[in-house]
C-alpha atoms as a PDB file:
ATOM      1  CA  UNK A   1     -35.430 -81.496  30.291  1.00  0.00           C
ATOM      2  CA  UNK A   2     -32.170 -80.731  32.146  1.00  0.00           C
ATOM      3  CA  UNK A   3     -30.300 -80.019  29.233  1.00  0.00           C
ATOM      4  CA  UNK A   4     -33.383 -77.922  27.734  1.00  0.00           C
ATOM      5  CA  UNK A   5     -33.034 -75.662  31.036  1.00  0.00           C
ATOM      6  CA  UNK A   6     -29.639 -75.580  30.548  1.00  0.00           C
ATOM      7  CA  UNK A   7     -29.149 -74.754  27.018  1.00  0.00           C
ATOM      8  CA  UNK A   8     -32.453 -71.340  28.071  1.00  0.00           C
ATOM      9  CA  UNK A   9     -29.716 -69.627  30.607  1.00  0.00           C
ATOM     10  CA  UNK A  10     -26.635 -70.139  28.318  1.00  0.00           C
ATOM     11  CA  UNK A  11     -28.591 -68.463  25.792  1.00  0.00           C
ATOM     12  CA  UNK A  12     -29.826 -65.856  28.716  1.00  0.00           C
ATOM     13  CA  UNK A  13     -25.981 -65.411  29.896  1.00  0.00           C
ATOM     14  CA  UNK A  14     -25.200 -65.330  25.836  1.00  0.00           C
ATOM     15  CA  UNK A  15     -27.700 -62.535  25.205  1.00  0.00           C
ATOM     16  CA  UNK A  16     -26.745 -60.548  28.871  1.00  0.00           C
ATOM     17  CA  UNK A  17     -23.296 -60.544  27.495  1.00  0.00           C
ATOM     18  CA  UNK A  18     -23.999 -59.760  24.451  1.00  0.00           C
ATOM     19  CA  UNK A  19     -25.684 -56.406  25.470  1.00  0.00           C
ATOM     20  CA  UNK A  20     -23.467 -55.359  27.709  1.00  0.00           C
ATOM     21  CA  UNK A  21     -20.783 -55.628  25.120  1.00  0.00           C
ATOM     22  CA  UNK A  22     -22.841 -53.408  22.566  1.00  0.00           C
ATOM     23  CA  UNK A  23     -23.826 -51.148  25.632  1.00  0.00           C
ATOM     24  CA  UNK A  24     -20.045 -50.424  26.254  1.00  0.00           C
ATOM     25  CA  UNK A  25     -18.974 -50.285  22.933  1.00  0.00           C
ATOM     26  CA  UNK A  26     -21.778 -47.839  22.114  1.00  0.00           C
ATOM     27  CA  UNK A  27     -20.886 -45.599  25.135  1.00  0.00           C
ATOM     28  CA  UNK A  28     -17.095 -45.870  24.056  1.00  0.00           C
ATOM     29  CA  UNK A  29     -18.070 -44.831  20.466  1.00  0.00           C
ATOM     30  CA  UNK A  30     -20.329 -41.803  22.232  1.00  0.00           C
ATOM     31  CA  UNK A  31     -17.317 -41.159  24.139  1.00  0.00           C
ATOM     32  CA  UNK A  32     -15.658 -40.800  21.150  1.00  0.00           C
ATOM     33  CA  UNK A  33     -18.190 -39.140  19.176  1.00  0.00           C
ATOM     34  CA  UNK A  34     -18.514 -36.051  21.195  1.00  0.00           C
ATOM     35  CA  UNK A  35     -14.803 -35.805  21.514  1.00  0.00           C
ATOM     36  CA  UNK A  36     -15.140 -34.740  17.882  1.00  0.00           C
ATOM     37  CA  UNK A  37     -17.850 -32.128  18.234  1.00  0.00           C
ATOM     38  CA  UNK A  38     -17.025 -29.240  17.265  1.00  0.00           C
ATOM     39  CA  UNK A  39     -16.617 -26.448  20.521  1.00  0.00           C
ATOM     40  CA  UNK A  40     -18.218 -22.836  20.130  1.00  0.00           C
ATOM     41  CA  UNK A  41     -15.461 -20.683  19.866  1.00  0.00           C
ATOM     42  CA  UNK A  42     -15.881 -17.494  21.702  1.00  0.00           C
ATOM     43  CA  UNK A  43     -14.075 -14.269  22.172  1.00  0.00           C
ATOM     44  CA  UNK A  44     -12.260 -14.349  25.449  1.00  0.00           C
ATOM     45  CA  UNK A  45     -12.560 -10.362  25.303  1.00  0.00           C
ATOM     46  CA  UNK A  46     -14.916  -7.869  23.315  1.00  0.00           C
ATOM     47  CA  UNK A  47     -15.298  -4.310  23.136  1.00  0.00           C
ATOM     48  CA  UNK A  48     -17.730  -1.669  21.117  1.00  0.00           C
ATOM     49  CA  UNK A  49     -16.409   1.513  20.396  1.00  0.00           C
ATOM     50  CA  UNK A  50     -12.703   0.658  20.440  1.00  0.00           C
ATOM     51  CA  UNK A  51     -10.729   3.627  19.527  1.00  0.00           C
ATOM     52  CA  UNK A  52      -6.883   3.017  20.237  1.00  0.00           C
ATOM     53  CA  UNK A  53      -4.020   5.403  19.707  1.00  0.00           C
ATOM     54  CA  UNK A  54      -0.508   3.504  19.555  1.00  0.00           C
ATOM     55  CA  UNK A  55       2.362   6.232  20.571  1.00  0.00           C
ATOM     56  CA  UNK A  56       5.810   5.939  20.916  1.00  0.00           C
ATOM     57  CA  UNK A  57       8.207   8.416  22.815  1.00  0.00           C
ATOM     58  CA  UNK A  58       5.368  10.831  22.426  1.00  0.00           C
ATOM     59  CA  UNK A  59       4.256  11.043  19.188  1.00  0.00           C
ATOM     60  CA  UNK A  60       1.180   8.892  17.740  1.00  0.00           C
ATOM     61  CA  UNK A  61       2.122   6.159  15.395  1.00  0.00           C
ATOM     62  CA  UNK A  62      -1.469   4.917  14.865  1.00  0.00           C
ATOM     63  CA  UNK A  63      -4.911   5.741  15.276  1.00  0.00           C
ATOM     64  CA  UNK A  64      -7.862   2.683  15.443  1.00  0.00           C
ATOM     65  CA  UNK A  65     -11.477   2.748  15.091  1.00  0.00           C
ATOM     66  CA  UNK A  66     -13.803  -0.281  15.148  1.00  0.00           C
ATOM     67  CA  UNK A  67     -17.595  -0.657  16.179  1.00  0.00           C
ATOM     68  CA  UNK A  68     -16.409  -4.269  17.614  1.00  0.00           C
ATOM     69  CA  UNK A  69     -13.225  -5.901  18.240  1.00  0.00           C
ATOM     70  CA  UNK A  70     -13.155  -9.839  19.476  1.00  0.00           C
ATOM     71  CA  UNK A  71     -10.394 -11.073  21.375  1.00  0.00           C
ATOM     72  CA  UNK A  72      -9.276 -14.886  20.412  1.00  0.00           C
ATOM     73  CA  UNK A  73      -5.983 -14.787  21.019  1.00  0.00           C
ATOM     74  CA  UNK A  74      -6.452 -17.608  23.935  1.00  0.00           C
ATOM     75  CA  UNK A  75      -6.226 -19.994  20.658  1.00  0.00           C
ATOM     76  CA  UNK A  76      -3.603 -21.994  19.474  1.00  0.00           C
ATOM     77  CA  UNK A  77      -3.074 -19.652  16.721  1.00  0.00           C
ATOM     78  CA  UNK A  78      -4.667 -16.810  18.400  1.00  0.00           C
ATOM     79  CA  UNK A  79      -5.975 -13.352  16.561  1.00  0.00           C
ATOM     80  CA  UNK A  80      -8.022 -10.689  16.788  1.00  0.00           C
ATOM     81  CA  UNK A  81     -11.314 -10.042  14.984  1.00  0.00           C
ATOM     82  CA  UNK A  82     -12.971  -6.351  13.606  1.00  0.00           C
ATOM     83  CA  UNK A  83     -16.088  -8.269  12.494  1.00  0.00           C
ATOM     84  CA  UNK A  84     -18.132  -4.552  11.860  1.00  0.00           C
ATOM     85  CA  UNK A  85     -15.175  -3.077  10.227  1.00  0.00           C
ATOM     86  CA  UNK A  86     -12.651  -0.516  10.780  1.00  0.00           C
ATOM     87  CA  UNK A  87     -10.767   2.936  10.295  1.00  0.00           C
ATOM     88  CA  UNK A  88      -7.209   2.877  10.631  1.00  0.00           C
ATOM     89  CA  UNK A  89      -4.739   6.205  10.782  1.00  0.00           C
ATOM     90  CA  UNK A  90      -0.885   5.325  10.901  1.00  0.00           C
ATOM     91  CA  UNK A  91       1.776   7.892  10.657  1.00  0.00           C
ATOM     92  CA  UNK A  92       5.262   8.009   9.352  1.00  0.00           C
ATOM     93  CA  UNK A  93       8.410   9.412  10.115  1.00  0.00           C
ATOM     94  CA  UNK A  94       7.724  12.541   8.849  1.00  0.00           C
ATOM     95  CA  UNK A  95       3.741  12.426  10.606  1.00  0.00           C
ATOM     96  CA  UNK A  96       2.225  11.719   7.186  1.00  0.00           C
ATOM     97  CA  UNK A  97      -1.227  10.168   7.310  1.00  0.00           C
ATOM     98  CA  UNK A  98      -2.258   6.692   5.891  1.00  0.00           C
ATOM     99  CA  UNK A  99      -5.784   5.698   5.865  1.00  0.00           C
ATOM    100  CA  UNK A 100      -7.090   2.283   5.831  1.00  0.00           C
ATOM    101  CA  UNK A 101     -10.585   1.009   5.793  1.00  0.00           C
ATOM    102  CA  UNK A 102     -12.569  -2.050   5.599  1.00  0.00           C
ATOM    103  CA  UNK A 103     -15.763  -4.135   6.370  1.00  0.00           C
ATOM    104  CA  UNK A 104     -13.841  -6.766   8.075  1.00  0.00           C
ATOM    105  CA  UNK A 105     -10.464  -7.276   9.354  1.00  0.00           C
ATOM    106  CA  UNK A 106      -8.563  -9.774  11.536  1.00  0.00           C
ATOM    107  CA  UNK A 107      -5.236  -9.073  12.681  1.00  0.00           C
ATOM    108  CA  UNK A 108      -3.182 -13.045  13.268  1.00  0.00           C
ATOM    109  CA  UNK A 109      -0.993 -12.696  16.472  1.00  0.00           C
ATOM    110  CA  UNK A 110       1.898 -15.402  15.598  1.00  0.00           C
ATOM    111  CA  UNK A 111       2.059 -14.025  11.933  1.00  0.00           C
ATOM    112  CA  UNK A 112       1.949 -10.576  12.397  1.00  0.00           C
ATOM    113  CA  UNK A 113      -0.421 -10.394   9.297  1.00  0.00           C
ATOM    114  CA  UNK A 114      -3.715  -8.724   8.753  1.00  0.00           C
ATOM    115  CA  UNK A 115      -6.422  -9.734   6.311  1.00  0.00           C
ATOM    116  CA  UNK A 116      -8.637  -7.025   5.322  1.00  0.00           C
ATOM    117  CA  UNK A 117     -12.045  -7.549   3.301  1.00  0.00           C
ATOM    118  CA  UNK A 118     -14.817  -5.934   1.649  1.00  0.00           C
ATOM    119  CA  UNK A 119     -14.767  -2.663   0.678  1.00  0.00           C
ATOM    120  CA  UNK A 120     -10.799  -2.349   1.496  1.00  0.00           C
ATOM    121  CA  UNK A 121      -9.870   1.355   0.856  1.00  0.00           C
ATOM    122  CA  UNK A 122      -5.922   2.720   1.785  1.00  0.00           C
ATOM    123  CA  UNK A 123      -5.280   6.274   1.214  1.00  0.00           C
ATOM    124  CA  UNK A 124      -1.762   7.248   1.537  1.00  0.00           C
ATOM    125  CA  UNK A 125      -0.496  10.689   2.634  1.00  0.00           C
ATOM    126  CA  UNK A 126       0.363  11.645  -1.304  1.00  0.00           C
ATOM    127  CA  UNK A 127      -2.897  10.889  -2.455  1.00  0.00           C
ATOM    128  CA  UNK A 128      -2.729   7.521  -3.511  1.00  0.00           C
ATOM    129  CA  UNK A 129      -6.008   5.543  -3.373  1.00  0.00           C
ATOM    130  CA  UNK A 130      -6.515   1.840  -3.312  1.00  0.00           C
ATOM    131  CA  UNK A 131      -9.153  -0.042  -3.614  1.00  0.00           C
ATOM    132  CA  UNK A 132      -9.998  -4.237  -2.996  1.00  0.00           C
ATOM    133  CA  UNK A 133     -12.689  -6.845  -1.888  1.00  0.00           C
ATOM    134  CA  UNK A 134      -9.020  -8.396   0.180  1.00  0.00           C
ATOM    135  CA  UNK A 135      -6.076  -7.224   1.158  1.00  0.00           C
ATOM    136  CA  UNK A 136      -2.997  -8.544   3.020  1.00  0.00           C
ATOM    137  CA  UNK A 137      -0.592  -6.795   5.040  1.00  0.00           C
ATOM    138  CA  UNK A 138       2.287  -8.196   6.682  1.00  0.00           C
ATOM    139  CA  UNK A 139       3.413  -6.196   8.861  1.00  0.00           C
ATOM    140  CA  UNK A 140       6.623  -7.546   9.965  1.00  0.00           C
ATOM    141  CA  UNK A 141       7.926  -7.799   6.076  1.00  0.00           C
ATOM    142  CA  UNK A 142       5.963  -4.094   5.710  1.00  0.00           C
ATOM    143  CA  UNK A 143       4.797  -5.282   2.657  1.00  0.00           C
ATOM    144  CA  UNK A 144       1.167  -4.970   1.015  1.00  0.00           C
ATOM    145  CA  UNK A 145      -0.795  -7.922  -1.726  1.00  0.00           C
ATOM    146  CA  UNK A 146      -3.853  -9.343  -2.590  1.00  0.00           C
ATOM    147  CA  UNK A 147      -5.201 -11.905  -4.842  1.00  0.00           C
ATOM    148  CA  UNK A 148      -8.259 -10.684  -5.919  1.00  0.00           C
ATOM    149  CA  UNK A 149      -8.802  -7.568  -8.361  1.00  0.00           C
ATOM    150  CA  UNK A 150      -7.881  -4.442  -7.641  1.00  0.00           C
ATOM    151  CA  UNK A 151      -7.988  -0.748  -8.835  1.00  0.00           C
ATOM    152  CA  UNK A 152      -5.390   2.119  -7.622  1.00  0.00           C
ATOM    153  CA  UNK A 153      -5.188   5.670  -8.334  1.00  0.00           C
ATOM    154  CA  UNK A 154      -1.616   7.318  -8.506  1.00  0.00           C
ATOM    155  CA  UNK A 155      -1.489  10.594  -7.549  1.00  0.00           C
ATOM    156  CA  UNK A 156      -0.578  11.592 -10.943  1.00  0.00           C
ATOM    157  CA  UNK A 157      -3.355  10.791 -12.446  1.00  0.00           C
ATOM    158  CA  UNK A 158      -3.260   7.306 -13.442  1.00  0.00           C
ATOM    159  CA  UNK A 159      -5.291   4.474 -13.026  1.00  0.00           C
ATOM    160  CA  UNK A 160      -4.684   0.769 -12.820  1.00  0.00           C
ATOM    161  CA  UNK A 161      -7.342  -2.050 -12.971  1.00  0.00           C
ATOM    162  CA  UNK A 162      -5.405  -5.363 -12.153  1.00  0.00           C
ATOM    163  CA  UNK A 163      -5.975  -9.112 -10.941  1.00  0.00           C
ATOM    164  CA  UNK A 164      -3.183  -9.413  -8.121  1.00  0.00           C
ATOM    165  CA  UNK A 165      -0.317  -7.301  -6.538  1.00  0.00           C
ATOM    166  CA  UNK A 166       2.513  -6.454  -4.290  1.00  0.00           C
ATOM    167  CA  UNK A 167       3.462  -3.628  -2.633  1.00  0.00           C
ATOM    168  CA  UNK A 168       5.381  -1.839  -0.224  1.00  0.00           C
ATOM    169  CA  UNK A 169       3.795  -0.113   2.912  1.00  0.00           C
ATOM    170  CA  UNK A 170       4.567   3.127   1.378  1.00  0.00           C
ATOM    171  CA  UNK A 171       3.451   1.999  -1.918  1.00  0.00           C
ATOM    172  CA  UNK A 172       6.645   3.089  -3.724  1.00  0.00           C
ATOM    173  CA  UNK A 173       7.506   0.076  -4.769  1.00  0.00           C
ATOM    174  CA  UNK A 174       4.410  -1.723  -6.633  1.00  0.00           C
ATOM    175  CA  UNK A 175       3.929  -4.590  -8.920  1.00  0.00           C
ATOM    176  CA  UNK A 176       1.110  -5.475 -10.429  1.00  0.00           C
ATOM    177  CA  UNK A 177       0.943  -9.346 -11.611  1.00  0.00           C
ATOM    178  CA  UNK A 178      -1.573  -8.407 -14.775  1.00  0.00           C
ATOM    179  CA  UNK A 179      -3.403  -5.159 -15.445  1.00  0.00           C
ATOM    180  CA  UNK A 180      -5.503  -2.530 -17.409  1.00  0.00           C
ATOM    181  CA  UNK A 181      -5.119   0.936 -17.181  1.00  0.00           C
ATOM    182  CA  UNK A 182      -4.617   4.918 -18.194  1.00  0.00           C
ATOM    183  CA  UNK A 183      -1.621   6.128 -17.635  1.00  0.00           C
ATOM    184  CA  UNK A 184      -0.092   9.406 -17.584  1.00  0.00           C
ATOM    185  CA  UNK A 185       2.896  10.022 -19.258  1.00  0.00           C
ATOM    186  CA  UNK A 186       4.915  13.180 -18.836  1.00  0.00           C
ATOM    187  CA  UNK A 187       6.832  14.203 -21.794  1.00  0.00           C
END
């Protein structure tokens, strides 16, 4: 009988132990768990009709126009958001206008590089007119490309239906990786 009692609270003590060892290893896996779920990210700044003029020693460089523009740069790699599109003016050295518009941009802080989608349209002082779903522009190398197909109108005329390019800022200097297209030829 004594060894009947005994052999009840081992297996009590067993069992206790038992549970409290898959109690704590559940609550370390929970721990663990919700380390991995994933945070809302949120803007750390918004505004609604943003229009911005960048100058320098007097004279306006650029001209920005969005509906909305998010502020993440509190990120690790930190950027800037245009999630209802926007209308960009920038001006050379000789106070040319260049146009650029799109449904969506986001402008990378460490990179320097802005991704521009759907609907991308640039319009350069000479009439050039471009024309994307996506667009990249780094603005450090001042150099222009996408992936996607494209279509741009010289101002001579000519028109080029492609896959993929690169390009220049000033669009001078453009290369298109395959295309389809009129072109004008003087003679």
């Amino acid at each position: 009988m004594y060894i009947k009692k005994s052999l009840i609270i081992q297996f009590k003590n067993i069992a206790a132990i038992a549970i409290a060892a898959m109690f704590f290893s559940c609550n370390e896996r929970l721990s663990t768990v919700r380390k991995w779920e994933v945070q809302e990210i949120k803007p750390q700044t918004s505004g609604q009709g943003i229009k911005l003029v960048y100058t320098d020693s007097g004279k306006i460089k650029a001209f920005l126009r969005t509906p909305l523009m998010q502020d993440f740069t509190q990120l690790d790699f930190g950027y800037r958001a245009f999630p209802e599109g926007l209308e960009l003016d920038f001006y050379d050295e000789k106070n040319q206008k260049n146009t650029i518009k799109a449904d969506y941009g986001i402008l990378y802080e460490q990179t320097n590089l802005v991704d521009l989608q759907n609907n991308v349209v640039i319009t350069t002082s000479d009439s050039v007119v471009l024309k994307a779903n996506q667009l990249y522009w780094d603005q450090s190398k001042q150099w222009v490309f996408s992936d996607v197909p494209y279509q741009v109108q010289f101002k001579n005329g000519a028109v080029n239906n492609g896959e993929s390019f690169d390009a220049n800022e000033k669009f001078n200097k453009f290369i298109s990786r395959s295309n389809k297209g009129m072109q004008v030829i003087d003679q």
